[in-house]
C-alpha atoms as a PDB file:
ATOM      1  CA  UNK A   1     -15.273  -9.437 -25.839  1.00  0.00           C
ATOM      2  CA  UNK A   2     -15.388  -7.067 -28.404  1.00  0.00           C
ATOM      3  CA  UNK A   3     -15.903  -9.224 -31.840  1.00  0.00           C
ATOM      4  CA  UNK A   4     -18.881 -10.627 -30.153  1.00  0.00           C
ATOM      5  CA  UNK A   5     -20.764  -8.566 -27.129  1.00  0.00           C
ATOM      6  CA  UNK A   6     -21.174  -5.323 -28.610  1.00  0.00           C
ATOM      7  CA  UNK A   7     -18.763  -3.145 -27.083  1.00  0.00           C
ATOM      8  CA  UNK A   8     -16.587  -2.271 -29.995  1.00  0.00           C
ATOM      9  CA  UNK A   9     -15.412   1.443 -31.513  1.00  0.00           C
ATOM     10  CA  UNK A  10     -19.229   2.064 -32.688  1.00  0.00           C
ATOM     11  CA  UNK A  11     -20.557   1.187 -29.658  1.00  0.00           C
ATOM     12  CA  UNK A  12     -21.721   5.040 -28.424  1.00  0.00           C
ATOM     13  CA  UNK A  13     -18.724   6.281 -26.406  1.00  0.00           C
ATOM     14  CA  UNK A  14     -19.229   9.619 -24.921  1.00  0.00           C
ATOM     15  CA  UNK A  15     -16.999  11.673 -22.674  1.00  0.00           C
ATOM     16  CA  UNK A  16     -17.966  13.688 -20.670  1.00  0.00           C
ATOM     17  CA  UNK A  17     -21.574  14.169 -21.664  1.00  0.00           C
ATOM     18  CA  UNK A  18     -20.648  14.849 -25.216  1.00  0.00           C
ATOM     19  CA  UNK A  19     -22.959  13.163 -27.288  1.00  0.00           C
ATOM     20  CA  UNK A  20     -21.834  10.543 -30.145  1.00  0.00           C
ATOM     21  CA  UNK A  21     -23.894   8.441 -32.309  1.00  0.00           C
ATOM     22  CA  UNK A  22     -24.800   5.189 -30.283  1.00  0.00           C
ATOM     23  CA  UNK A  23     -27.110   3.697 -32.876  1.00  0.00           C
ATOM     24  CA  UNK A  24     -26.101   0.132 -32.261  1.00  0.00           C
ATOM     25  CA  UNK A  25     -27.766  -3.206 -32.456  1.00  0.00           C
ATOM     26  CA  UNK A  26     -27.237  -5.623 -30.027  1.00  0.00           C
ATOM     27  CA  UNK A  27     -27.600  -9.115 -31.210  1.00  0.00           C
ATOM     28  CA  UNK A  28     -27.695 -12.353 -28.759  1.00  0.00           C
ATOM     29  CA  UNK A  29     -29.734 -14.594 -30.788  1.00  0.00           C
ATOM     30  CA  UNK A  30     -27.410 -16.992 -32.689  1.00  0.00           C
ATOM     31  CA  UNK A  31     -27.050 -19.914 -33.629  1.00  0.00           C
ATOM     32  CA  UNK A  32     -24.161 -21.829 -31.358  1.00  0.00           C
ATOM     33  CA  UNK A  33     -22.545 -23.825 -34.463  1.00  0.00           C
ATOM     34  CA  UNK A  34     -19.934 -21.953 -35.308  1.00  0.00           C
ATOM     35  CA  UNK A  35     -18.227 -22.564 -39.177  1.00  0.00           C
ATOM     36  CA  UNK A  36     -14.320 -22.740 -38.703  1.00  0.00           C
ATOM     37  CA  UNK A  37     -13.920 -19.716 -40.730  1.00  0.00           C
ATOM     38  CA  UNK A  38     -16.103 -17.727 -38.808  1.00  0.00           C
ATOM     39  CA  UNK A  39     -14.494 -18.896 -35.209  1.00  0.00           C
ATOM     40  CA  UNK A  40     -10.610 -17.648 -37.103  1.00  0.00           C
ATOM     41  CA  UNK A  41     -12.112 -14.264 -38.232  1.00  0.00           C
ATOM     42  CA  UNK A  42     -13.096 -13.629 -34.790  1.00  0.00           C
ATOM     43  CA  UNK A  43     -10.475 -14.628 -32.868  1.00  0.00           C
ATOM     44  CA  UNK A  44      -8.114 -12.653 -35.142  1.00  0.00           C
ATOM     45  CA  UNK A  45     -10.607  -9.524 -34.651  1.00  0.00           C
ATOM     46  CA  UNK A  46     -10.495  -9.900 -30.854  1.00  0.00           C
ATOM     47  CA  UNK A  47      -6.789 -10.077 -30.808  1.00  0.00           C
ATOM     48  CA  UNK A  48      -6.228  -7.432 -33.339  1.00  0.00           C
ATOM     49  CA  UNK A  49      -8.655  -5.355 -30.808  1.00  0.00           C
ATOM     50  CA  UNK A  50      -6.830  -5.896 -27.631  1.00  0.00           C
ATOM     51  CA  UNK A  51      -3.712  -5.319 -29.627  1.00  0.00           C
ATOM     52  CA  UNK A  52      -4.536  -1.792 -30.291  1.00  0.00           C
ATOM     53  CA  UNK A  53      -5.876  -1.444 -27.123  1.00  0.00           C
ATOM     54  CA  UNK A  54      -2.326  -2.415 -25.520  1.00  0.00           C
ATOM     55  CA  UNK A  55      -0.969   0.206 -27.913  1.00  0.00           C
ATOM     56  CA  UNK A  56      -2.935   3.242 -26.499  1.00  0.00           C
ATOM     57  CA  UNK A  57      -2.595   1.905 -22.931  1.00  0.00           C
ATOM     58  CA  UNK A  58       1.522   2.004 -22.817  1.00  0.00           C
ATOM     59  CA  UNK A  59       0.687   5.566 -24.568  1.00  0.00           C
ATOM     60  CA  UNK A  60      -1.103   6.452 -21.700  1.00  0.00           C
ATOM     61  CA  UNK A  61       1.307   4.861 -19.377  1.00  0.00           C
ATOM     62  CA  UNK A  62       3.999   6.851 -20.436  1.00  0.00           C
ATOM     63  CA  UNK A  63       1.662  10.445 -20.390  1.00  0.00           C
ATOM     64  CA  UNK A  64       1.325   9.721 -17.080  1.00  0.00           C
ATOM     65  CA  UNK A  65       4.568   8.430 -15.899  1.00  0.00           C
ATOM     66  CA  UNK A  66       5.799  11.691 -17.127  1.00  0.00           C
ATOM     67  CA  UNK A  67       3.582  13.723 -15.045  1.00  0.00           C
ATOM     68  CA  UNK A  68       4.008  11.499 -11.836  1.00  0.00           C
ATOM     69  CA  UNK A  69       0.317  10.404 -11.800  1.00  0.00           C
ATOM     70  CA  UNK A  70      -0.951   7.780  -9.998  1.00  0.00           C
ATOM     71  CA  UNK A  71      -3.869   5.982 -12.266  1.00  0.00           C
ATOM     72  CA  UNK A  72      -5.690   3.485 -10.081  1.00  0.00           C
ATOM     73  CA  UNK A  73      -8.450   1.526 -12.187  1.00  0.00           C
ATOM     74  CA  UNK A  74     -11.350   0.337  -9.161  1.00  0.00           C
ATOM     75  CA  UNK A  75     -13.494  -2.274 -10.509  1.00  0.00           C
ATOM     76  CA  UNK A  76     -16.022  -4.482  -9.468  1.00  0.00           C
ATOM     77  CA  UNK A  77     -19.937  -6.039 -10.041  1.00  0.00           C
ATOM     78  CA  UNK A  78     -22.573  -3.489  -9.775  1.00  0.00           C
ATOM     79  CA  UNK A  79     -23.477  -1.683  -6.357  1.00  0.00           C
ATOM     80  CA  UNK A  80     -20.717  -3.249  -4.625  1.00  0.00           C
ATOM     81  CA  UNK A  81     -19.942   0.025  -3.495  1.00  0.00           C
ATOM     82  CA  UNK A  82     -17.641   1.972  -6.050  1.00  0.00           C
ATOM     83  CA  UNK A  83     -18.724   5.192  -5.841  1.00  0.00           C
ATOM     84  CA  UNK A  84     -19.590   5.159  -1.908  1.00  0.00           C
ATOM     85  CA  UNK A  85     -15.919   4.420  -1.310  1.00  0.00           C
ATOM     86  CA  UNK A  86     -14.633   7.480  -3.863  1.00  0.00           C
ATOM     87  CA  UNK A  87     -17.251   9.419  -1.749  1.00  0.00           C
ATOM     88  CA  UNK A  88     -15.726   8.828   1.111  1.00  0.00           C
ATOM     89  CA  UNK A  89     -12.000   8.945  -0.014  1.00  0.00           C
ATOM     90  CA  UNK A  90     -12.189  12.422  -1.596  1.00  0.00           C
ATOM     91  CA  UNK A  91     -13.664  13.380   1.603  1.00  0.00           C
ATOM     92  CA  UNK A  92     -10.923  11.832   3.841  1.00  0.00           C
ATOM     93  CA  UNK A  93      -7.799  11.013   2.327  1.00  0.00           C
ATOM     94  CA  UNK A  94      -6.274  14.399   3.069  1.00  0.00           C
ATOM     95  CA  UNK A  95      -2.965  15.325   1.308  1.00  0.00           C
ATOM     96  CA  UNK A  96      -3.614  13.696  -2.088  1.00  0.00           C
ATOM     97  CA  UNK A  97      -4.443  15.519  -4.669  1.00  0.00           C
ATOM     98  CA  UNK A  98      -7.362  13.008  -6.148  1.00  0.00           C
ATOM     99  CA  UNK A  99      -9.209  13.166  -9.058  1.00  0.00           C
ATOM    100  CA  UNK A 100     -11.798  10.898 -11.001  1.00  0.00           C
ATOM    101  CA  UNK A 101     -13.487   9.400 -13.958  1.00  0.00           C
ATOM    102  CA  UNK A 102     -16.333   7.860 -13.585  1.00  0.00           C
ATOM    103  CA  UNK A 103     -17.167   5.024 -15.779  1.00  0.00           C
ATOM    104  CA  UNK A 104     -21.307   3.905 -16.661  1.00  0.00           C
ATOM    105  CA  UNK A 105     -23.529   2.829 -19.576  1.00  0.00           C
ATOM    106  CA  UNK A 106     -25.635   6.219 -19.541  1.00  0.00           C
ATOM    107  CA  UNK A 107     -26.155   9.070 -17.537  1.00  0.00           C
ATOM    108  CA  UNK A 108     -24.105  11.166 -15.029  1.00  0.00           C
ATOM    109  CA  UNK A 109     -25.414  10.174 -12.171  1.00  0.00           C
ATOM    110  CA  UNK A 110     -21.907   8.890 -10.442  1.00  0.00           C
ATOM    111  CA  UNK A 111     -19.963  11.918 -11.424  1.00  0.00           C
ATOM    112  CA  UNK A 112     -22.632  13.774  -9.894  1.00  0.00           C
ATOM    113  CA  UNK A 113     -22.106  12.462  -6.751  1.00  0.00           C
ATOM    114  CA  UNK A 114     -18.482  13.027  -6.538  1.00  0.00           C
ATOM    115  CA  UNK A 115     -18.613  16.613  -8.161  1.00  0.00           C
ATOM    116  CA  UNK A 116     -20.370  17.494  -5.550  1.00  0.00           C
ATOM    117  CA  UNK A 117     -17.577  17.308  -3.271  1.00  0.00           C
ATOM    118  CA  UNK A 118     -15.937  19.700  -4.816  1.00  0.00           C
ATOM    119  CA  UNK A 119     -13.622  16.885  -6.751  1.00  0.00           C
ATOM    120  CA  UNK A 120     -12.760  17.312 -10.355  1.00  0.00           C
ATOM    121  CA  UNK A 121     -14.732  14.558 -12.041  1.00  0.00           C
ATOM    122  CA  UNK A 122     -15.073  13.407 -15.460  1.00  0.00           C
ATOM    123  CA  UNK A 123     -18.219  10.870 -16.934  1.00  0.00           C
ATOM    124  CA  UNK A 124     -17.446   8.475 -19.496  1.00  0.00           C
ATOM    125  CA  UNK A 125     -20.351   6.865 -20.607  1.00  0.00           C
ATOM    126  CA  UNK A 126     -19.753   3.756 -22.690  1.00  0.00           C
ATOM    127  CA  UNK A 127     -23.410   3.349 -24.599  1.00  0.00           C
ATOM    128  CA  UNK A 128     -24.071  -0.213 -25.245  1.00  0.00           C
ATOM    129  CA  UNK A 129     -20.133  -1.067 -23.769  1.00  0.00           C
ATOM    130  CA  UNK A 130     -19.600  -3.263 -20.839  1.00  0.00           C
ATOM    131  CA  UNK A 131     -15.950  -1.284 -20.100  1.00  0.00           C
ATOM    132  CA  UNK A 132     -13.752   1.291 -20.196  1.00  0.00           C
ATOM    133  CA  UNK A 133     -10.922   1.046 -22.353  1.00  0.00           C
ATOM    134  CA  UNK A 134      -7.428   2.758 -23.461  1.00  0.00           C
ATOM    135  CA  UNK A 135      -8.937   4.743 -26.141  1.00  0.00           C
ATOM    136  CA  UNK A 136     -11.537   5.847 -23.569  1.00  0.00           C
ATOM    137  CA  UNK A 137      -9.083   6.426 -21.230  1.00  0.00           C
ATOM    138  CA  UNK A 138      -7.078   8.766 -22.851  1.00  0.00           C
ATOM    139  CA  UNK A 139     -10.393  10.787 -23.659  1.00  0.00           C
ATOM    140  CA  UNK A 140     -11.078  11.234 -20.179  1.00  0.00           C
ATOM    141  CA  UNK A 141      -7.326  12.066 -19.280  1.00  0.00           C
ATOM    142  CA  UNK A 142      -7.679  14.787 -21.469  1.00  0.00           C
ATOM    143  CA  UNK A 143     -10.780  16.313 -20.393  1.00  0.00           C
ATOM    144  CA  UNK A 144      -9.870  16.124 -16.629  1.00  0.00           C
ATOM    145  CA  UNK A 145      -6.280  17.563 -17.148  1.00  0.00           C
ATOM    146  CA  UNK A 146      -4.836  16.091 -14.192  1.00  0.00           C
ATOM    147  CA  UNK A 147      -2.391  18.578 -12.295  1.00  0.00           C
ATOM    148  CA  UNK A 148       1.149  16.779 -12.010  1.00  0.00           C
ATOM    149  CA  UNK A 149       1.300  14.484  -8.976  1.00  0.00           C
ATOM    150  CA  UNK A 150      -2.479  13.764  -9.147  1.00  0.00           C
ATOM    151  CA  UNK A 151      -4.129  10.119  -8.289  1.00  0.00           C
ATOM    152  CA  UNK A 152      -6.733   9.196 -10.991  1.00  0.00           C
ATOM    153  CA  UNK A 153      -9.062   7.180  -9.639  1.00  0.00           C
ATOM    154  CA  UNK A 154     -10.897   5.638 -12.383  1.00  0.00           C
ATOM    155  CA  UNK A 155     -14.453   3.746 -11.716  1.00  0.00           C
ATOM    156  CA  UNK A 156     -14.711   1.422 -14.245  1.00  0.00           C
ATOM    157  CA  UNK A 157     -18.053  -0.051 -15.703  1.00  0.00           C
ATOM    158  CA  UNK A 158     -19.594  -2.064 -13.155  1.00  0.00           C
ATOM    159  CA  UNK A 159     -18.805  -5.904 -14.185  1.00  0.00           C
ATOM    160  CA  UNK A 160     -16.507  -8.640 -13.112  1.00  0.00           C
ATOM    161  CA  UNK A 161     -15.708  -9.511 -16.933  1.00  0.00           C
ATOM    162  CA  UNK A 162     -14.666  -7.181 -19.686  1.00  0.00           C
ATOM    163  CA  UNK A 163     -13.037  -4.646 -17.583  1.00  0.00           C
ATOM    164  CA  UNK A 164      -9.947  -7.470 -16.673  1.00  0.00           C
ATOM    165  CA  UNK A 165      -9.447  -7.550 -20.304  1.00  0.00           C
ATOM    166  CA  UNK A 166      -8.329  -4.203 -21.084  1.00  0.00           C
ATOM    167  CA  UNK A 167      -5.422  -2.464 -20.103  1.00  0.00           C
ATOM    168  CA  UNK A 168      -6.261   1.112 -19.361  1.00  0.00           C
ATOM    169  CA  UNK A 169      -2.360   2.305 -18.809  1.00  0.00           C
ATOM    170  CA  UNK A 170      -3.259   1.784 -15.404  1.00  0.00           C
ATOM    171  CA  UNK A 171      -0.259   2.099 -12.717  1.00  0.00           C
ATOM    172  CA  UNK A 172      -2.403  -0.361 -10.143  1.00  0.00           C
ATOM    173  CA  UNK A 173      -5.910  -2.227 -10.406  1.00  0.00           C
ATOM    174  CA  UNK A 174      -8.285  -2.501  -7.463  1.00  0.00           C
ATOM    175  CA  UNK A 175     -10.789  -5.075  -7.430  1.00  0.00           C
ATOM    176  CA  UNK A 176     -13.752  -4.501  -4.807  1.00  0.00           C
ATOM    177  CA  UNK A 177     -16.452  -6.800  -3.985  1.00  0.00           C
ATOM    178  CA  UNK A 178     -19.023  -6.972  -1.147  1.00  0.00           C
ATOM    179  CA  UNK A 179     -19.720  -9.323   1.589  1.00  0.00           C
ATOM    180  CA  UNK A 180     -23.606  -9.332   0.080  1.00  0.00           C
ATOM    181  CA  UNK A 181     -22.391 -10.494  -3.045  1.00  0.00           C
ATOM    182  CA  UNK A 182     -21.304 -14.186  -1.532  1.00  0.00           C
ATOM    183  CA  UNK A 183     -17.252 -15.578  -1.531  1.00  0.00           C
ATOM    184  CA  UNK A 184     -17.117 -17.552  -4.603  1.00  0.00           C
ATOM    185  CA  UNK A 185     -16.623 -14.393  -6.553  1.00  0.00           C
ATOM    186  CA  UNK A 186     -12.567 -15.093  -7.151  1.00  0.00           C
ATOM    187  CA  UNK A 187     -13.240 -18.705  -8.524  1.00  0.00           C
ATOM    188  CA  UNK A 188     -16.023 -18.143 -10.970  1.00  0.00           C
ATOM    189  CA  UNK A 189     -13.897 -14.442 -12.372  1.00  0.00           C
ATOM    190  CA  UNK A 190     -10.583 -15.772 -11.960  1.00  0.00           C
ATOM    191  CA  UNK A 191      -9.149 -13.313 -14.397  1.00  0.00           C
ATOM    192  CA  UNK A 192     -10.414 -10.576 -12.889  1.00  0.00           C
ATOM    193  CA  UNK A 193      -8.730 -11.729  -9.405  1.00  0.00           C
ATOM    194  CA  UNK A 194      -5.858 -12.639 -11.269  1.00  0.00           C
ATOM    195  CA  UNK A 195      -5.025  -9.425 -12.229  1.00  0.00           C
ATOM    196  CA  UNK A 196      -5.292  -7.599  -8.842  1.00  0.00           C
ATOM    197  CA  UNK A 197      -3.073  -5.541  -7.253  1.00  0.00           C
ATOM    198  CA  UNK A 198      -5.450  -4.850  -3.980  1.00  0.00           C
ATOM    199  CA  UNK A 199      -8.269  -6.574  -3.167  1.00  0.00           C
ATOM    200  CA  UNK A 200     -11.208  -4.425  -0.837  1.00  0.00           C
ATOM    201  CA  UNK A 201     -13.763  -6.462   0.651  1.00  0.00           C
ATOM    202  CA  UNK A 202     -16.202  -3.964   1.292  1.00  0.00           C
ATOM    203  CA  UNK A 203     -19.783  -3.777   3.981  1.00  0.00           C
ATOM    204  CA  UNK A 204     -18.089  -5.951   6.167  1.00  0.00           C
ATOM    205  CA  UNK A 205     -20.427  -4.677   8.529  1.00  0.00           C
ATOM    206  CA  UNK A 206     -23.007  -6.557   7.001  1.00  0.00           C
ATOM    207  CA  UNK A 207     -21.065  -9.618   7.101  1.00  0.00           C
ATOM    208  CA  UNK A 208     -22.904 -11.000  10.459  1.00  0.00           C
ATOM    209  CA  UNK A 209     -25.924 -10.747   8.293  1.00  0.00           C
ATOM    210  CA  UNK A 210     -25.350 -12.854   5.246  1.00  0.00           C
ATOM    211  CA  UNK A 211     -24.353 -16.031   4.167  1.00  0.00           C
ATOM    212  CA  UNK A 212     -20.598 -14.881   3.465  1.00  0.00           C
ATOM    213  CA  UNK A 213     -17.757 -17.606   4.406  1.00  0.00           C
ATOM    214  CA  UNK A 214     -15.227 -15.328   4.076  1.00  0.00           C
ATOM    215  CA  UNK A 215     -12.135 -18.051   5.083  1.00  0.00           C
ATOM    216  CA  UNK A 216     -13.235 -19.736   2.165  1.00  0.00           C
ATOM    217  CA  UNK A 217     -13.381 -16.280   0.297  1.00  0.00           C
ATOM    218  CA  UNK A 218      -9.384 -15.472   1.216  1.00  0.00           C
ATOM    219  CA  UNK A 219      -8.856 -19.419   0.598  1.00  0.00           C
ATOM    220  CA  UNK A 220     -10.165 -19.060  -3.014  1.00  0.00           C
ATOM    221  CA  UNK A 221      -8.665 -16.270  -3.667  1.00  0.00           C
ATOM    222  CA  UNK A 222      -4.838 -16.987  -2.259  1.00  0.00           C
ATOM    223  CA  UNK A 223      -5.414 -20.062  -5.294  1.00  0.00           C
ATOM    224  CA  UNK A 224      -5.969 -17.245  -7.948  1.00  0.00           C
ATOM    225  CA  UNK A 225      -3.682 -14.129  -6.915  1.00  0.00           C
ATOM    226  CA  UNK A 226      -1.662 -15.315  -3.822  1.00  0.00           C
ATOM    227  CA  UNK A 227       0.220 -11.758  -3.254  1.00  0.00           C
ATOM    228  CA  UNK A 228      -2.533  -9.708  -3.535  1.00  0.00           C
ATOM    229  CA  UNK A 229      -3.079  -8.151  -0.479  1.00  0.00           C
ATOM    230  CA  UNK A 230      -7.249  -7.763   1.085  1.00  0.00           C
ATOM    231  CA  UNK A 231      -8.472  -4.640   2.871  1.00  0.00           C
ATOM    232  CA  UNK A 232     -11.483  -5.264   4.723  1.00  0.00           C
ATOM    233  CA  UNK A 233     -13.594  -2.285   4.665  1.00  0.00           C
ATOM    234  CA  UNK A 234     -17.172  -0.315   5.447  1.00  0.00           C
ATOM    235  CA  UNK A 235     -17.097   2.866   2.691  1.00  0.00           C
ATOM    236  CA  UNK A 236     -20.324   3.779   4.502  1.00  0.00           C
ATOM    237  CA  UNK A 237     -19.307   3.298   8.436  1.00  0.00           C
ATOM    238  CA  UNK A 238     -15.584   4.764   7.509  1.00  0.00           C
ATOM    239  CA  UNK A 239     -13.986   1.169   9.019  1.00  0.00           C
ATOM    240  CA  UNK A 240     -10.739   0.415   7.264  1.00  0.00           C
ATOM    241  CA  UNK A 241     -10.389   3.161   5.687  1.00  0.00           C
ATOM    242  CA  UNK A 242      -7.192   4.391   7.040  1.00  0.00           C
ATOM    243  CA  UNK A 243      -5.448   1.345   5.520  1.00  0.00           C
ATOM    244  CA  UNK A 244      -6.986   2.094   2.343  1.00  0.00           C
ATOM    245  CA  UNK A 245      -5.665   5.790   2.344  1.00  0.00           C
ATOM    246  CA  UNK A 246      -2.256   4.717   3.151  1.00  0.00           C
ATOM    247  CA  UNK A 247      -2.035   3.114  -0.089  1.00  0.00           C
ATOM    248  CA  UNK A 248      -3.140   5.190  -2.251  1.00  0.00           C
ATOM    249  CA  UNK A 249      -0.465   7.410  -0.585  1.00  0.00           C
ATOM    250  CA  UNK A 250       1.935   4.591  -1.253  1.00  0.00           C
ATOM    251  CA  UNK A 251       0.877   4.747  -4.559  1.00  0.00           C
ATOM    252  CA  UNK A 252       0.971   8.353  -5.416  1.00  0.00           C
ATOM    253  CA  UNK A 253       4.345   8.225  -3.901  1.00  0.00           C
ATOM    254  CA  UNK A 254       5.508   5.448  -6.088  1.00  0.00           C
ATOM    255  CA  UNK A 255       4.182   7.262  -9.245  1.00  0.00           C
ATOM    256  CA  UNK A 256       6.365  10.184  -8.419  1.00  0.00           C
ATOM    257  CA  UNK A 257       9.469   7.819  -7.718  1.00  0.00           C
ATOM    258  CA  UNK A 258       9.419   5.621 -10.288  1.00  0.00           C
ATOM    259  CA  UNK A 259       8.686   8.757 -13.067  1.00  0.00           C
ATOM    260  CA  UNK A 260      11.111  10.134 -15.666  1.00  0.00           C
ATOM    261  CA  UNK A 261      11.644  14.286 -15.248  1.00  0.00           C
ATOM    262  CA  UNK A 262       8.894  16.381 -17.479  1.00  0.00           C
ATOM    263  CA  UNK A 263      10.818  17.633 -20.663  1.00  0.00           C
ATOM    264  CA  UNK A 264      10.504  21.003 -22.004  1.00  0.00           C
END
């Protein structure tokens, strides 16, 4: 979290490629006897953090609600697939209007990818952060200018940890994993399962090649989240993907529904 990993407000945050002091130091080496003092300050730190955080996020929820956008915050581990399955869906999903943020450490090398499609992308890159957060958010939001009636699809930082913890303002979370990255994934980030709304199993046509039980995988995960729902996909063969465009349009639909009329 942030009192302890790094990842706090002078962490080097840039949007968009704007540059902002990232001088940071990064700590791990410390002693593991912690003074009762010290353990209260940082608990009340870390919940005076997410506190905040929660703040911003309903702010955003609102600026969005308003404009009948449909934020969707897709996270997972690292090469799991993220950014081959926006690929594909800005590609594909025809009659959404989609655009993206793209969430990494350093460089643009994500937003790239999807910019090239024509899509209107925004980079956030974090520095020494393991996530994305409201603040964050609400930078990118405002650099992409999302028309009214847009889906945001944000890529979060690649990790199955931090990200759970903050609320973006988020209308729906996404959690994708890969068949290569084995099935205990939902018991050993239970939080981060927890607090899905879709689950995509992705490279499932890889999954005659690996080690991947994946009855064990939905049995695991029915213990954590039983009503989230699990797409199986392939971002790079294009299997599944229908069912994964249908609800997104579900979504975008429900953003619009659910909304409060724009006021002059």
């Amino acid at each position: 979290m942030c009192a302890t990993c790094g990842c706090s407000d002078e962490a080097g945050v840039r949007v968009d490629g704007t540059a902002l002091p990232h001088e940071h130091s990064h700590e791990h080496g410390h002693s593991h006897h912690h003074e009762p003092e010290r353990t209260l300050r940082t608990v009340s730190l870390e919940q005076d953090v997410l506190a905040k955080n929660a703040a911003l996020a309903e702010r955003n929820r609102g600026w969005l609600a308003a404009r009948h956008i449909a934020a969707i915050n897709l996270m997972s581990s690292p090469g799991s697939g993220k950014t081959t399955l926006l690929e594909r869906t800005v590609a594909e999903a025809t009659g959404l209007s989609i655009t993206v943020i793209e969430g990494d450490q350093e460089t643009p090398i994500d937003a790239d990818r999807i910019r090239a499609g024509g899509t209107p992308t925004v980079q956030i890159n974090t520095g020494a952060g393991c996530h994305l957060d409201a603040e964050m958010f609400a930078g990118g939001l405002r650099a992409l200018d999302p028309q009214e009636g847009a889906v945001v699809l944000i890529e979060n930082v690649g990790n199955l940890v931090c990200p759970a913890l903050f609320d973006l303002g988020e209308q729906a979370r996404v959690v994708l994993m890969s068949v290569t990255e084995g099935a205990d994934k939902p018991l050993k980030y239970p939080h981060m399962f927890r607090g899905a709304d879709l689950v995509v199993l992705n490279k499932v046509d890889l999954v005659t090649y690996v080690d991947f039980d994946e009855d064990r995988f939905h049995a695991d995960l029915r213990t954590i989240n039983p009503s989230a729902p699990v797409q199986r996909v392939s971002a790079t063969r294009g299997t599944g993907m229908r069912d994964w465009f249908a609800w997104l349009t579900e979504q975008a639909h429900s953003a619009g529904a659910a909304a409060e009329p724009i006021l002059p």
